[in-house]
C-alpha atoms as a PDB file:
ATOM      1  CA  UNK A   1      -4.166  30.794 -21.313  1.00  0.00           C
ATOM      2  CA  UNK A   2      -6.247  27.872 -22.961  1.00  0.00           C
ATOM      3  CA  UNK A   3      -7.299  24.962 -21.781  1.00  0.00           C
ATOM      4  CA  UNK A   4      -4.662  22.901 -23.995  1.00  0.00           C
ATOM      5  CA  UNK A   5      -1.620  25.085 -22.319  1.00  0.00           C
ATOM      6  CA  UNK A   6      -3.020  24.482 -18.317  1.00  0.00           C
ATOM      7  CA  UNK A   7       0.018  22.137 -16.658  1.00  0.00           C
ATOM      8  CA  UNK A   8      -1.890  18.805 -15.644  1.00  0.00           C
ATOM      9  CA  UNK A   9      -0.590  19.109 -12.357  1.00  0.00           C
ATOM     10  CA  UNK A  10      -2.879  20.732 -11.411  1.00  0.00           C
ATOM     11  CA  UNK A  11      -5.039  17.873 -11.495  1.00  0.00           C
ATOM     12  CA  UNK A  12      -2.969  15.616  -9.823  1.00  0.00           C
ATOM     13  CA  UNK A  13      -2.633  17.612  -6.294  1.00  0.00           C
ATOM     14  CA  UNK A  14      -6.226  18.304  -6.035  1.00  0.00           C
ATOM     15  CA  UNK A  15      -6.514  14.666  -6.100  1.00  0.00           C
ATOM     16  CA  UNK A  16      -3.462  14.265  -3.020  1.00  0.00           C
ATOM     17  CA  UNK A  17      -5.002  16.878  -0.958  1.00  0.00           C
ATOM     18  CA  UNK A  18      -8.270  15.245  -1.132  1.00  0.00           C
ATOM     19  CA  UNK A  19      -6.852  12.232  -0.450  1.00  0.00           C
ATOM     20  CA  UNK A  20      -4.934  13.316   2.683  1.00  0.00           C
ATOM     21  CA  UNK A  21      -8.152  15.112   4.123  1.00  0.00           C
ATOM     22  CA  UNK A  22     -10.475  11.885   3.734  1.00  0.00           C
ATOM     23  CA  UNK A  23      -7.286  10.111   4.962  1.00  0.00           C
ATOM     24  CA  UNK A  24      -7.206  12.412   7.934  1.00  0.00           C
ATOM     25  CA  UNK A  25     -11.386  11.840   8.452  1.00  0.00           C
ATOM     26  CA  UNK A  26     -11.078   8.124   8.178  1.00  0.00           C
ATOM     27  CA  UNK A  27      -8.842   7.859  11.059  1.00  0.00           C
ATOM     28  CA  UNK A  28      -9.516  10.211  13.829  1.00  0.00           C
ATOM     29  CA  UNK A  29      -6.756   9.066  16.152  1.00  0.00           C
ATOM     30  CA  UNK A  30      -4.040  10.201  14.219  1.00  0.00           C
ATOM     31  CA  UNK A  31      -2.228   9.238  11.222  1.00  0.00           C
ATOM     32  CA  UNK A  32       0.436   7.337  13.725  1.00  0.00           C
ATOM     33  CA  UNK A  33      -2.329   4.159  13.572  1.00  0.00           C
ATOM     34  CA  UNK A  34      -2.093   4.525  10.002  1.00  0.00           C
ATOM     35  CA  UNK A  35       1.108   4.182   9.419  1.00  0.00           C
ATOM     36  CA  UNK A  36       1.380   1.057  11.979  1.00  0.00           C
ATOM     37  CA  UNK A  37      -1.494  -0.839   9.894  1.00  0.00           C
ATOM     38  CA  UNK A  38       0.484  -0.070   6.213  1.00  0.00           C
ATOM     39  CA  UNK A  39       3.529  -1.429   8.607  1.00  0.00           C
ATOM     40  CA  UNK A  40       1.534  -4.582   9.866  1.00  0.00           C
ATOM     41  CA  UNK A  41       0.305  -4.942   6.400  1.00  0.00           C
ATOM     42  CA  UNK A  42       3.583  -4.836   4.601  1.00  0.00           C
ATOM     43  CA  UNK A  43       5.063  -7.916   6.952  1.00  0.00           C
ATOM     44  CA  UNK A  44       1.767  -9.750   6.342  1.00  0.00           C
ATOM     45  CA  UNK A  45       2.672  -9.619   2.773  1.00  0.00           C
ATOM     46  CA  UNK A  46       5.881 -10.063   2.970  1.00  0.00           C
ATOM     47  CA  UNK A  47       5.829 -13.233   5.144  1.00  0.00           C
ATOM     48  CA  UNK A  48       3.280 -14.702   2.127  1.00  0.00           C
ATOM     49  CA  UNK A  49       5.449 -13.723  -0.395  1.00  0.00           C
ATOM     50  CA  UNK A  50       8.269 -15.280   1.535  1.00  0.00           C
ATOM     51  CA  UNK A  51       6.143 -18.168   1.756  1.00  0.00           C
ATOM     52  CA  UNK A  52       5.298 -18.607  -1.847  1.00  0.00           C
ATOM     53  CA  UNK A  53       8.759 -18.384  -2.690  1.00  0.00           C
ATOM     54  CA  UNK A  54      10.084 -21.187  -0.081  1.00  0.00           C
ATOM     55  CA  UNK A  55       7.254 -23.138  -2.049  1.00  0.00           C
ATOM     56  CA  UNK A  56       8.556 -22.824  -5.426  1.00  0.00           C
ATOM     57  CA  UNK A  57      12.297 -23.733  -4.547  1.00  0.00           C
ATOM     58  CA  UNK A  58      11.950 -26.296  -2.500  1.00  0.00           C
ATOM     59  CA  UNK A  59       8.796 -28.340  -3.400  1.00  0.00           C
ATOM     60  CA  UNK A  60       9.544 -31.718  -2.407  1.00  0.00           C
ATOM     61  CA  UNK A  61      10.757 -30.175   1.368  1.00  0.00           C
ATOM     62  CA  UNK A  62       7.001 -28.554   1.447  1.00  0.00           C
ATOM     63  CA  UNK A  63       5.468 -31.530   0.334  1.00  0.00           C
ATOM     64  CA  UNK A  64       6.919 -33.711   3.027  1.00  0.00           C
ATOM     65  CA  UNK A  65       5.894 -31.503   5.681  1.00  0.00           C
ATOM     66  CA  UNK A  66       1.847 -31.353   5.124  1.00  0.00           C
END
């Protein structure tokens, strides 16, 4: 088989597993805290996004208020 014919997926999964074990080494507690800081993170976000938008619709309402 040459190089040109190898499947590039190979690639790609040695890059997820090494991801997962690092992932696994950075938090020693479990991947359960993990998830709850991507969670935590994701309504963080979401509330500034939410923010941003309320912003751009209503200007004149924001403006008032600070």
């Amino acid at each position: 088989m040459s190089v040109a014919s190898q499947p590039d997926w190979v690639a790609h999964a040695s890059r997820v597993l090494a991801s997962v074990s690092s992932r696994s080494r950075t938090f020693p507690c479990g991947f359960a805290i993990f998830v709850a800081d991507c969670a935590q993170e994701k309504i963080v976000s979401a509330r500034r996004r939410n923010q941003h938008a309320r912003r751009r619709r209503y200007p004149a309402f924001v403006a008032k208020r600070d």
